[in-house]
Protein backbone atom coordinates (compact mmCIF):
# COMPACT_ATOMS: atom_id res chain seq x y z
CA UNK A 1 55.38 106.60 -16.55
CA UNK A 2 52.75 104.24 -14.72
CA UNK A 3 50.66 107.37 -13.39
CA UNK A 4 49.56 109.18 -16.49
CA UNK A 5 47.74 112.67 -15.45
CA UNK A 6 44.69 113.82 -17.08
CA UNK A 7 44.63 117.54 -19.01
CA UNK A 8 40.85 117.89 -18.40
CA UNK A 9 39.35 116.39 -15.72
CA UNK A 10 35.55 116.18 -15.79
CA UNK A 11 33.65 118.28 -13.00
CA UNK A 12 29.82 118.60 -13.77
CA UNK A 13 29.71 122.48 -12.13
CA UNK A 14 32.29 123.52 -14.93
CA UNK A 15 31.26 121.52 -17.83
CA UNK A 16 30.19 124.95 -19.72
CA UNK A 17 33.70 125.79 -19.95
CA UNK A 18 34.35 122.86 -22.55
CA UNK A 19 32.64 125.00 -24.98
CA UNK A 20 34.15 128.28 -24.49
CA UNK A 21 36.01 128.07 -27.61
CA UNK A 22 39.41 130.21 -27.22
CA UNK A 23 39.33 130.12 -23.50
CA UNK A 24 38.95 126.15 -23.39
CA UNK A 25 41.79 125.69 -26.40
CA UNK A 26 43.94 128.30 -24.85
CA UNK A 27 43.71 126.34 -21.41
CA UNK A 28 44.24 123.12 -23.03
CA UNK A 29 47.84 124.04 -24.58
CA UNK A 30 48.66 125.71 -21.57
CA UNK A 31 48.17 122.69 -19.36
CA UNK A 32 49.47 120.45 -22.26
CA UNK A 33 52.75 122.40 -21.84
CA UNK A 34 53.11 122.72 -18.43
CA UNK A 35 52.44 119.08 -18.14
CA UNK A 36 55.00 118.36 -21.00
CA UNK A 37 57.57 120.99 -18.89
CA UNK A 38 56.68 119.15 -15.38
CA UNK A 39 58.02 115.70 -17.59
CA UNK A 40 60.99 116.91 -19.38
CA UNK A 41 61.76 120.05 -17.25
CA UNK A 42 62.44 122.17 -20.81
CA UNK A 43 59.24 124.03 -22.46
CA UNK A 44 57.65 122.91 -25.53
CA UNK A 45 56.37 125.27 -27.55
CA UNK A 46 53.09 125.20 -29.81
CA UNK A 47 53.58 125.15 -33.86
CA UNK A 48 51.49 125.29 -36.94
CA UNK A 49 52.01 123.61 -40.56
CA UNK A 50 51.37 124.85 -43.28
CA UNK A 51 52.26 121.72 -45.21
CA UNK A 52 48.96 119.24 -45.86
CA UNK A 53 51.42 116.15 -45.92
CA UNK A 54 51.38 115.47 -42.21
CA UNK A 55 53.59 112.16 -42.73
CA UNK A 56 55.09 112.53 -38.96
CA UNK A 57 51.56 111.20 -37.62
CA UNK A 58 51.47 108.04 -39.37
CA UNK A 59 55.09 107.28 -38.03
CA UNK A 60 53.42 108.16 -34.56
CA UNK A 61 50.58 105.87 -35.10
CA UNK A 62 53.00 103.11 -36.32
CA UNK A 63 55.10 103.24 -33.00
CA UNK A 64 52.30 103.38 -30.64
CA UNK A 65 50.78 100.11 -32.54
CA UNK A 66 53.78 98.63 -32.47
CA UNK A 67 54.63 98.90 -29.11
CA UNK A 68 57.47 101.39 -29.40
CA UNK A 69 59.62 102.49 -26.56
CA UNK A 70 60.71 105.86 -28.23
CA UNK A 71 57.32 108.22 -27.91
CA UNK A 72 56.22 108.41 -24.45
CA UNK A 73 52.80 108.39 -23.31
CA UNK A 74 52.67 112.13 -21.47
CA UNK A 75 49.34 112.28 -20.51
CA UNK A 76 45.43 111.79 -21.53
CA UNK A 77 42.85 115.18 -22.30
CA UNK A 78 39.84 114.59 -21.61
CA UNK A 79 38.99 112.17 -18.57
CA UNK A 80 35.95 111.05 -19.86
CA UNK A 81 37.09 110.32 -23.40
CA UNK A 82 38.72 107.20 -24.87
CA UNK A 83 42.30 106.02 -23.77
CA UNK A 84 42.78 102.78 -25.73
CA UNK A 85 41.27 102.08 -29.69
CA UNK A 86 40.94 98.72 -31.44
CA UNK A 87 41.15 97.73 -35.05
CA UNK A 88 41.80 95.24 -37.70
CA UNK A 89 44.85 94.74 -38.79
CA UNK A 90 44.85 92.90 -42.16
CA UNK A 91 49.19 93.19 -42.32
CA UNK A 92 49.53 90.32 -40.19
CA UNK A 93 50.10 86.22 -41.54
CA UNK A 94 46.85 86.26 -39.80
CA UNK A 95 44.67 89.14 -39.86
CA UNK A 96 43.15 89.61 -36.22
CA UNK A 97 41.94 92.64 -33.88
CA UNK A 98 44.69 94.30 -31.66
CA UNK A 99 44.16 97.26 -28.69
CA UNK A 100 46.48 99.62 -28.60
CA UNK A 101 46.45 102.73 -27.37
CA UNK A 102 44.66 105.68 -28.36
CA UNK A 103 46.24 108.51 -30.49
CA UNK A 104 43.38 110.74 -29.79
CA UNK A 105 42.98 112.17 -26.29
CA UNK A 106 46.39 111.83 -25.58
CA UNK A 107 49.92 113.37 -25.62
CA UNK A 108 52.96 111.79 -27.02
CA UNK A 109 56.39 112.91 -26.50
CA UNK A 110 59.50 112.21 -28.05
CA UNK A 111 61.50 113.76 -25.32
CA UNK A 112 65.47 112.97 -27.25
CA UNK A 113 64.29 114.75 -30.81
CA UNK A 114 62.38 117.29 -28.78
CA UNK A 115 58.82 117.27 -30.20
CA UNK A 116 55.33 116.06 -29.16
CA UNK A 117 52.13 115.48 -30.46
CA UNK A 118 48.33 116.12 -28.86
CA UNK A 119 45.35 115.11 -30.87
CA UNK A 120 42.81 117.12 -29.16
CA UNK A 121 38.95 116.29 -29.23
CA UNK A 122 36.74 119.08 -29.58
CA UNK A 123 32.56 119.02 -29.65
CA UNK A 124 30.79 120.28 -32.40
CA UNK A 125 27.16 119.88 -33.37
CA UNK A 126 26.70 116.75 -31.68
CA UNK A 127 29.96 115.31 -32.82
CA UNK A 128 33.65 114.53 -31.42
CA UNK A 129 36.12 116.01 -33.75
CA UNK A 130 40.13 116.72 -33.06
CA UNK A 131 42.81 118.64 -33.78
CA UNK A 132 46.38 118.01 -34.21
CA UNK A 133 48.96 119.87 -32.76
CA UNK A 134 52.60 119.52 -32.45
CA UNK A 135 55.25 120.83 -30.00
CA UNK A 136 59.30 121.07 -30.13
CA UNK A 137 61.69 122.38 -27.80
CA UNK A 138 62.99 124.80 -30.25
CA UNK A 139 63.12 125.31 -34.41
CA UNK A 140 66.40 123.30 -34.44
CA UNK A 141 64.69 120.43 -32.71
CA UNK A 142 61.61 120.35 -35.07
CA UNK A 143 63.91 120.78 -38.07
CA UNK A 144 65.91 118.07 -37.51
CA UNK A 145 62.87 115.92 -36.45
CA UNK A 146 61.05 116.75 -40.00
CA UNK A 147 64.24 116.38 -41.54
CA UNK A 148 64.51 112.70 -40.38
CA UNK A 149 60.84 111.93 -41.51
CA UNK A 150 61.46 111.20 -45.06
CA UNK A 151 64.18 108.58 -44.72
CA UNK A 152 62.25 106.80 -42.48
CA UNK A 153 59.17 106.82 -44.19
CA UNK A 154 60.69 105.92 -47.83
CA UNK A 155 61.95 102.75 -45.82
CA UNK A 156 58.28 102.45 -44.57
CA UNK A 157 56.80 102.94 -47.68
CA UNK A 158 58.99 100.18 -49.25
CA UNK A 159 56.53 97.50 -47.58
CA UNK A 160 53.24 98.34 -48.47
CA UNK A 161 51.81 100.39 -51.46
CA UNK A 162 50.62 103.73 -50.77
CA UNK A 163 47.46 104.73 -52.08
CA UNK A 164 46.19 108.16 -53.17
CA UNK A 165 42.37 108.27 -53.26
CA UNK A 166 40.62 111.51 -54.38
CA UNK A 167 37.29 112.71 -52.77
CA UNK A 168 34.87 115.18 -51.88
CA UNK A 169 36.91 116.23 -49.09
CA UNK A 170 40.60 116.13 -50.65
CA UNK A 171 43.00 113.09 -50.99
CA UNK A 172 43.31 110.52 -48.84
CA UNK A 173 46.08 108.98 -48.22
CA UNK A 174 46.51 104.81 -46.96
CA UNK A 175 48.92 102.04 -46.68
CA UNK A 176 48.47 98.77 -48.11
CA UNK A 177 50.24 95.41 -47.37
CA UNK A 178 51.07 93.58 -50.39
CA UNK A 179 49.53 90.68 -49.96
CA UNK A 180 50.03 88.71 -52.90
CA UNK A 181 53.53 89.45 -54.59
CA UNK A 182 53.49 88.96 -58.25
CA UNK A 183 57.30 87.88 -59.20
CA UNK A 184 58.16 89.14 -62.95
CA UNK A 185 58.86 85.41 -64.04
CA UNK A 186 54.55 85.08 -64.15
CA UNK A 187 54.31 88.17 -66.32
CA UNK A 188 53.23 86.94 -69.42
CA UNK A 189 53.30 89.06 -72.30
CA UNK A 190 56.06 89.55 -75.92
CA UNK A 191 59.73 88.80 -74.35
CA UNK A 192 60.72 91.94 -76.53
CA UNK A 193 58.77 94.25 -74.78
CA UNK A 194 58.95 92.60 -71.54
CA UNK A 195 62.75 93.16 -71.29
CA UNK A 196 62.45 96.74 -72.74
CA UNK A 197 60.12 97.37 -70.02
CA UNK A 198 62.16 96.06 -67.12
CA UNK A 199 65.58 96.82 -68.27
CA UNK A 200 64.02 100.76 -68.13
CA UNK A 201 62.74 100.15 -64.38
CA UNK A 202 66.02 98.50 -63.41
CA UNK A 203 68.13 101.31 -64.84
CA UNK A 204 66.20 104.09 -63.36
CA UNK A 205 66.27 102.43 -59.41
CA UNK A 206 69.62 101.41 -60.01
CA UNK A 207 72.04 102.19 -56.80
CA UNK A 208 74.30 103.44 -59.25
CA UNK A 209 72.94 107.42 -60.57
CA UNK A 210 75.56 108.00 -62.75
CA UNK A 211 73.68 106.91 -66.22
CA UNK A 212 71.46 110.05 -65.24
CA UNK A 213 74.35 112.27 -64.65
CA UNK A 214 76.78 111.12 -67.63
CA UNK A 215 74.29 111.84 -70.04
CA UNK A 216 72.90 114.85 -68.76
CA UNK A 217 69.09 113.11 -68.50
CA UNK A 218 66.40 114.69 -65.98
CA UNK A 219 65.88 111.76 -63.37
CA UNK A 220 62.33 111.36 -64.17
CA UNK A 221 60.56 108.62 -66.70
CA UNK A 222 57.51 107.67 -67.59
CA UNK A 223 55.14 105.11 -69.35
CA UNK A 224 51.92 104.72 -70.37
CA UNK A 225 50.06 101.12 -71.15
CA UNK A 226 47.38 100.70 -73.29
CA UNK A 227 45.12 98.04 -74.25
CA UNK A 228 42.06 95.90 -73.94
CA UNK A 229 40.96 95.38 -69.92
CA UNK A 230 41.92 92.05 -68.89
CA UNK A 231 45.59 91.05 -70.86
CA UNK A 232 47.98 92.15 -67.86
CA UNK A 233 48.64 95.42 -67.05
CA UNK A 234 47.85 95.74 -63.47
CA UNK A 235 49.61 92.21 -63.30
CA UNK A 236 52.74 94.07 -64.72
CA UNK A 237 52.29 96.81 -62.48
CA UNK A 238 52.15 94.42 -59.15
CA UNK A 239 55.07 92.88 -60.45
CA UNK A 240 57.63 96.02 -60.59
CA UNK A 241 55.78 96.98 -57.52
CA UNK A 242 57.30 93.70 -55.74
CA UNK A 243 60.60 93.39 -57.24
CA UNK A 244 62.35 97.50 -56.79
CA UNK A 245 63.79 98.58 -53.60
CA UNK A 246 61.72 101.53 -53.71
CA UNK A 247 57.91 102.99 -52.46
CA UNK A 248 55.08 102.37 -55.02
CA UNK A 249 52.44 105.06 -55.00
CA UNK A 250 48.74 104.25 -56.78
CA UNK A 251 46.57 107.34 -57.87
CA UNK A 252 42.43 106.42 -58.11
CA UNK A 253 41.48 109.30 -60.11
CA UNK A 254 37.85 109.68 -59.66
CA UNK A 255 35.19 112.30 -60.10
CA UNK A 256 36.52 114.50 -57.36
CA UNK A 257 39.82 115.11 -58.81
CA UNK A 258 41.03 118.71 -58.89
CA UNK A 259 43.88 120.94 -58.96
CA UNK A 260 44.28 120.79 -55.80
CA UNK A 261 44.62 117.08 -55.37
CA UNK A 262 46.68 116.87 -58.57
CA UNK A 263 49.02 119.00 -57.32
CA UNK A 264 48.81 117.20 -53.22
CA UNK A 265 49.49 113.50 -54.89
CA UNK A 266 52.50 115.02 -56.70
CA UNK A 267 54.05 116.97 -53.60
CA UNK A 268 53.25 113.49 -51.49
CA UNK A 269 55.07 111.73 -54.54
CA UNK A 270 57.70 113.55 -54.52
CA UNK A 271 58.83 113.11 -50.65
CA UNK A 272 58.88 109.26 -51.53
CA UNK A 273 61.11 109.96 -54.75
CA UNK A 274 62.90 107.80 -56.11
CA UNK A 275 59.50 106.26 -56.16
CA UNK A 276 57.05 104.83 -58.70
CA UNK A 277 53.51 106.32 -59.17
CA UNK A 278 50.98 104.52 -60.83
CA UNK A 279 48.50 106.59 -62.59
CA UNK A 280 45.45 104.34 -63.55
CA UNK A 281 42.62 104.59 -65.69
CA UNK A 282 44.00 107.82 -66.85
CA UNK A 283 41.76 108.50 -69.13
CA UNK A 284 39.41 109.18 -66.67
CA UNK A 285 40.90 112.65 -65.30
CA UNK A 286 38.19 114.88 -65.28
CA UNK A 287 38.44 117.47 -68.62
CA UNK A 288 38.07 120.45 -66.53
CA UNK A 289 41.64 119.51 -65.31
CA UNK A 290 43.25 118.30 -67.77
CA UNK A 291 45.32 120.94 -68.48
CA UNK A 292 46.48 121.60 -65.30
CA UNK A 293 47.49 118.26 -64.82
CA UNK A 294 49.60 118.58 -68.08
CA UNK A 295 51.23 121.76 -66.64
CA UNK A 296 52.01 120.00 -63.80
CA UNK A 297 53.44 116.96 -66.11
CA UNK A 298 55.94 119.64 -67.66
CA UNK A 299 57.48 121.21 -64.43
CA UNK A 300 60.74 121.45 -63.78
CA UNK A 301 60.76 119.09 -60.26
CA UNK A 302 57.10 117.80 -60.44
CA UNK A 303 58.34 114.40 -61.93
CA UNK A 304 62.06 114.57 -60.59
CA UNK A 305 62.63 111.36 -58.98
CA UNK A 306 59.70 109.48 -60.04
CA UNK A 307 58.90 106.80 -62.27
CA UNK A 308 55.00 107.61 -64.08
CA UNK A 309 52.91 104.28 -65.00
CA UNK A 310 49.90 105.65 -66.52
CA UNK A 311 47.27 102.77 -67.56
CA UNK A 312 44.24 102.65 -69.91
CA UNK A 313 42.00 100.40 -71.31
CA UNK A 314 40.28 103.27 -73.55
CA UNK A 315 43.81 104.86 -75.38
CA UNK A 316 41.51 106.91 -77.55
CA UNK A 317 39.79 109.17 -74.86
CA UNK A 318 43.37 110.29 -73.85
CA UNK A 319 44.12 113.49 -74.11
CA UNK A 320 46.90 113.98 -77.08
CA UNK A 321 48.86 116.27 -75.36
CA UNK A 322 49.83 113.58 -73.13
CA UNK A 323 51.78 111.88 -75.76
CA UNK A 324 52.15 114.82 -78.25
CA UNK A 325 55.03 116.22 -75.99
CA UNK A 326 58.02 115.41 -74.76
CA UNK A 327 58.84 114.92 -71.13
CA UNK A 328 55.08 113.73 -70.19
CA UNK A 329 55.00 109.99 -70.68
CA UNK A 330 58.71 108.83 -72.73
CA UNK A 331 57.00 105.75 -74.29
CA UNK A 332 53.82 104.28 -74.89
CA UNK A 333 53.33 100.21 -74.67
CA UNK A 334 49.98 98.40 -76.12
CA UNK A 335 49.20 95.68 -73.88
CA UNK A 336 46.72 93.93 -76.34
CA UNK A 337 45.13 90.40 -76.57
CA UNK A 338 47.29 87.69 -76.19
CA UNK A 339 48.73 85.35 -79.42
CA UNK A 340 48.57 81.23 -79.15
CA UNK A 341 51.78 81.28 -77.84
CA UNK A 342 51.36 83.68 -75.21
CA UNK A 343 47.88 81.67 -74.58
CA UNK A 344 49.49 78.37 -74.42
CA UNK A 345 52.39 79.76 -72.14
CA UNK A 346 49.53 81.17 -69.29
CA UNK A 347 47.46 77.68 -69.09
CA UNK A 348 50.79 76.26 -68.70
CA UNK A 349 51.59 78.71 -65.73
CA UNK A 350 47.71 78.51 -64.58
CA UNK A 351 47.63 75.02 -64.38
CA UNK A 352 45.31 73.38 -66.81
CA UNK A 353 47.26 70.41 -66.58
CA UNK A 354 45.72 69.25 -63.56
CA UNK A 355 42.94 68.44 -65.67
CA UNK A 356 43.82 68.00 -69.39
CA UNK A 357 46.77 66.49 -71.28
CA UNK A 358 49.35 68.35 -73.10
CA UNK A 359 47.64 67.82 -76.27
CA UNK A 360 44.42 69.32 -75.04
CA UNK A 361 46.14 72.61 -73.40
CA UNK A 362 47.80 72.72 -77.07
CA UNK A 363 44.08 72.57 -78.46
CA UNK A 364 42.76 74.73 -75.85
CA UNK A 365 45.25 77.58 -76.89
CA UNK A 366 44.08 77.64 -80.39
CA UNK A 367 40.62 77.90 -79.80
CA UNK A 368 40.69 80.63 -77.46
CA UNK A 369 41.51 83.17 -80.08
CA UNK A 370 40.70 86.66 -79.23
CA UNK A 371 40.28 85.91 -75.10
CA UNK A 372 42.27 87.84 -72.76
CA UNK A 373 44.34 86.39 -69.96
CA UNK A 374 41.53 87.23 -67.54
CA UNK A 375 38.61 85.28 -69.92
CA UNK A 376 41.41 82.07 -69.68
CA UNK A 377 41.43 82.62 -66.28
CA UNK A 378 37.90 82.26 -65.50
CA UNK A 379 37.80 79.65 -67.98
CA UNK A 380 40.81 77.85 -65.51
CA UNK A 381 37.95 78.19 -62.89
CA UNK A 382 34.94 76.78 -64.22
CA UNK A 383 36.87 73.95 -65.74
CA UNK A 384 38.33 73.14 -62.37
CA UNK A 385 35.16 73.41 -60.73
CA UNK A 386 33.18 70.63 -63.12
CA UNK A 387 36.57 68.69 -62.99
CA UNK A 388 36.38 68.66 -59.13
CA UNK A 389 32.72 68.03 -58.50
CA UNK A 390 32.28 65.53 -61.99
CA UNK A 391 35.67 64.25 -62.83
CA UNK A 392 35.43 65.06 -65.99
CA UNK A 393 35.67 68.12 -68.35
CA UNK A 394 33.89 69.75 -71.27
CA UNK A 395 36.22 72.28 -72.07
CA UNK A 396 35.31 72.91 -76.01
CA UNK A 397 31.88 73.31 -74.89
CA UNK A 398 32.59 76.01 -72.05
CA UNK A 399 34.72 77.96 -74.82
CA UNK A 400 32.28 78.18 -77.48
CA UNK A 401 30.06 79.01 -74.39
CA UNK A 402 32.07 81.87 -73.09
CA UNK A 403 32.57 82.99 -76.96
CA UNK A 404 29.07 83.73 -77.66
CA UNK A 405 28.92 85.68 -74.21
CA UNK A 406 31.70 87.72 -75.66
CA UNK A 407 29.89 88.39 -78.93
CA UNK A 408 26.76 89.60 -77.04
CA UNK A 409 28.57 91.74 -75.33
CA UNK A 410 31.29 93.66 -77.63
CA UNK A 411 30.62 96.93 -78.19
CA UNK A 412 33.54 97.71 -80.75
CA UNK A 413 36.75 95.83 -81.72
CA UNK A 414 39.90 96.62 -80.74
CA UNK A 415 42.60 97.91 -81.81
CA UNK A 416 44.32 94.84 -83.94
CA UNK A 417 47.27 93.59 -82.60
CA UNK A 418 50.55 95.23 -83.78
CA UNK A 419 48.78 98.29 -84.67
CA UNK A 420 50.78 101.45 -84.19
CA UNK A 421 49.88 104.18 -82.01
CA UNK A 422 50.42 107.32 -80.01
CA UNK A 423 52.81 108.97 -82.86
């Protein structure tokens, strides 16, 4: 189409009908399906969800910004309104602005599945707001178009983390590139529990369901880690994230989380099963929920299909019931401070060796007792930094340095390594 009409074209003398409420929304849907019938000679009629997972618009957003010959731009609303959006679009090698054009104020038609969409601005208090609304043929049409969602956006999700964020006004839901993959061979942490950890990961995305089914298991699993912030979990976590052929799902529990959202992350979950969701700071779930989120834990389908990460750095504010019961989280991992070996093995990876010998890494190893793999990290960074700008290095000094900082600040020791918990 290279003449696109307009649904609402501006005349001054008749600008008190845009807030006539009923009469303006009941003209709007009329002319949106006339104009949809005038296109596709077939009428499209007007339906409500009652679903709050509204999926089907991101996939509409996605083809407009990508250029997408499959929805067809029907027609504008509102002449006056916008007809073309920018943004920033950080998924690119490099991240630049791009136009496209506007989902708001427009109609979109997917005229071979039979359905169409109309964001429709509406004026309140000062302020633009919209309204979605979407149009099929008939209830085969918009049952096989829903129906063909999910595949699509499980291959979607595959490419970019999905992230649940709880607020004031519900959870919202966004997309994130993965911008730097972590591969599993820079996971450093005890082989033994390394292997335990993928080997369960690998079996439970295998292409191959019959493990589940031979043994009569419930396709769900779950794990919780534990430990001390700064020794690798979220670096384990990015790592299964880039290596399974499957959508990753993040959960920011905050202050806002409630029932409701508990139970809208699980039913978004769920559509991206087999999936894994990532659960962290767990001990942070509000108390006044707790339970509910346990309930939800021990349904029958809330879990089918998904692998659970849950993540701490406080294990002893977790609720017990968490671990108390079967079919919540299967095993519990401690993550804790890493030994000399497991020291020496990250400023290998790192790359202290730019700057000191073999020996001196060696030396470096044993005098970092108690540090975390974050602490060796910024101690990669400040040694790099004098080496750069003084050719030379006082890394003894900056240790002892950074080990009185650590002092000064401990609150309480942790748990000692090999320690035994969650029983």
């Amino acid at each position: 189409m290279t003449n696109i009409p307009f649904i609402y074209q501006y005349e001054e003398k008749e600008n008190e009908r845009a807030a006539a409420g009923y009469s303006t929304f009941g003209y709007l849907i009329t002319r949106i399906e006339e104009t949809l019938y005038d296109q596709y000679g077939v009428f499209y009629e007007l339906y409500a969800s009652d679903d709050p997972n509204t999926e089907y618009w991101e996939l509409l957003v996605e083809d407009v910004r990508s250029g997408s010959l499959e929805p067809e731009h029907v027609a504008y609303i509102f002449e006056k309104l916008e007809k073309k959006t920018f943004a920033y679009d950080e998924d690119e090698k490099e991240p630049d602005y791009t136009v496209h054009k506007s989902i708001r104020n427009s109609v979109y038609a997917y005229p071979e599945k039979g359905v169409a969409f109309a964001r429709i601005p509406y004026f309140q208090d000062g302020s633009i707001m919209s309204f979605d609304c979407l149009f099929a043929v008939n209830d085969e049409k918009m049952r096989a178009f829903l129906e063909g969602v999910r595949p699509r956006l499980w291959e979607k999700s595959k490419r970019k983390v999905t992230v649940f964020t709880d607020g004031d006004g519900g959870t919202s839901r966004e997309q994130e590139a993965i911008v730097r993959e972590v591969q599993r061979s820079q996971v450093i942490m005890n082989p033994l529990l390394k292997k335990e950890i993928y080997r369960s990961i690998d079996q439970f995305f295998h292409s191959d369901k019959s493990f589940y089914q031979t043994y009569d298991i419930p396709y769900k699993r779950g794990i919780l880690l534990y430990g001390p912030p700064g020794n690798g979990k979220t670096t384990l976590v990015k790592s299964i994230a880039g290596s399974i052929d499957a959508p990753v799902a993040y959960w920011q529990i905050t202050e806002f989380t409630s029932s409701e959202t508990i139970e809208e992350v699980f039913q978004a979950a769920r559509r991206l099963a087999p999936a894994v969701l990532v659960i962290e700071d767990i001990d942070s779930m509000p108390e006044d929920v707790r339970s509910f989120f346990l309930n939800t834990l021990d349904g029958a389908t809330s879990k089918e299909g998904l692998f659970l990460i849950g993540t701490t750095n406080y294990p002893e504010e977790i609720d017990p019931g968490l671990m108390n019961r079967a079919g919540r989280f299967d095993r519990a991992y401690e993550i804790g401070l890493p030994d000399e070996e497991l020291r020496l093995e990250y400023m290998k990876m790192r790359g202290f060796d730019i700057f000191l010998s073999e020996g001196e890494i060696k030396n470096a190893a044993k005098l970092t007792e108690g540090f975390s793999f974050a602490q060796l990290g910024e101690l990669y960074v400040s040694s790099a930094l004098q080496w750069h700008q003084e050719g030379n290095h006082h890394i003894e000094t900056m240790v002892k340095d950074m080990t009185g900082e650590q002092r000064k600040s401990r609150q309480g020791s942790w748990m000692e390594r090999n320690k035994v918990g969650f029983h």
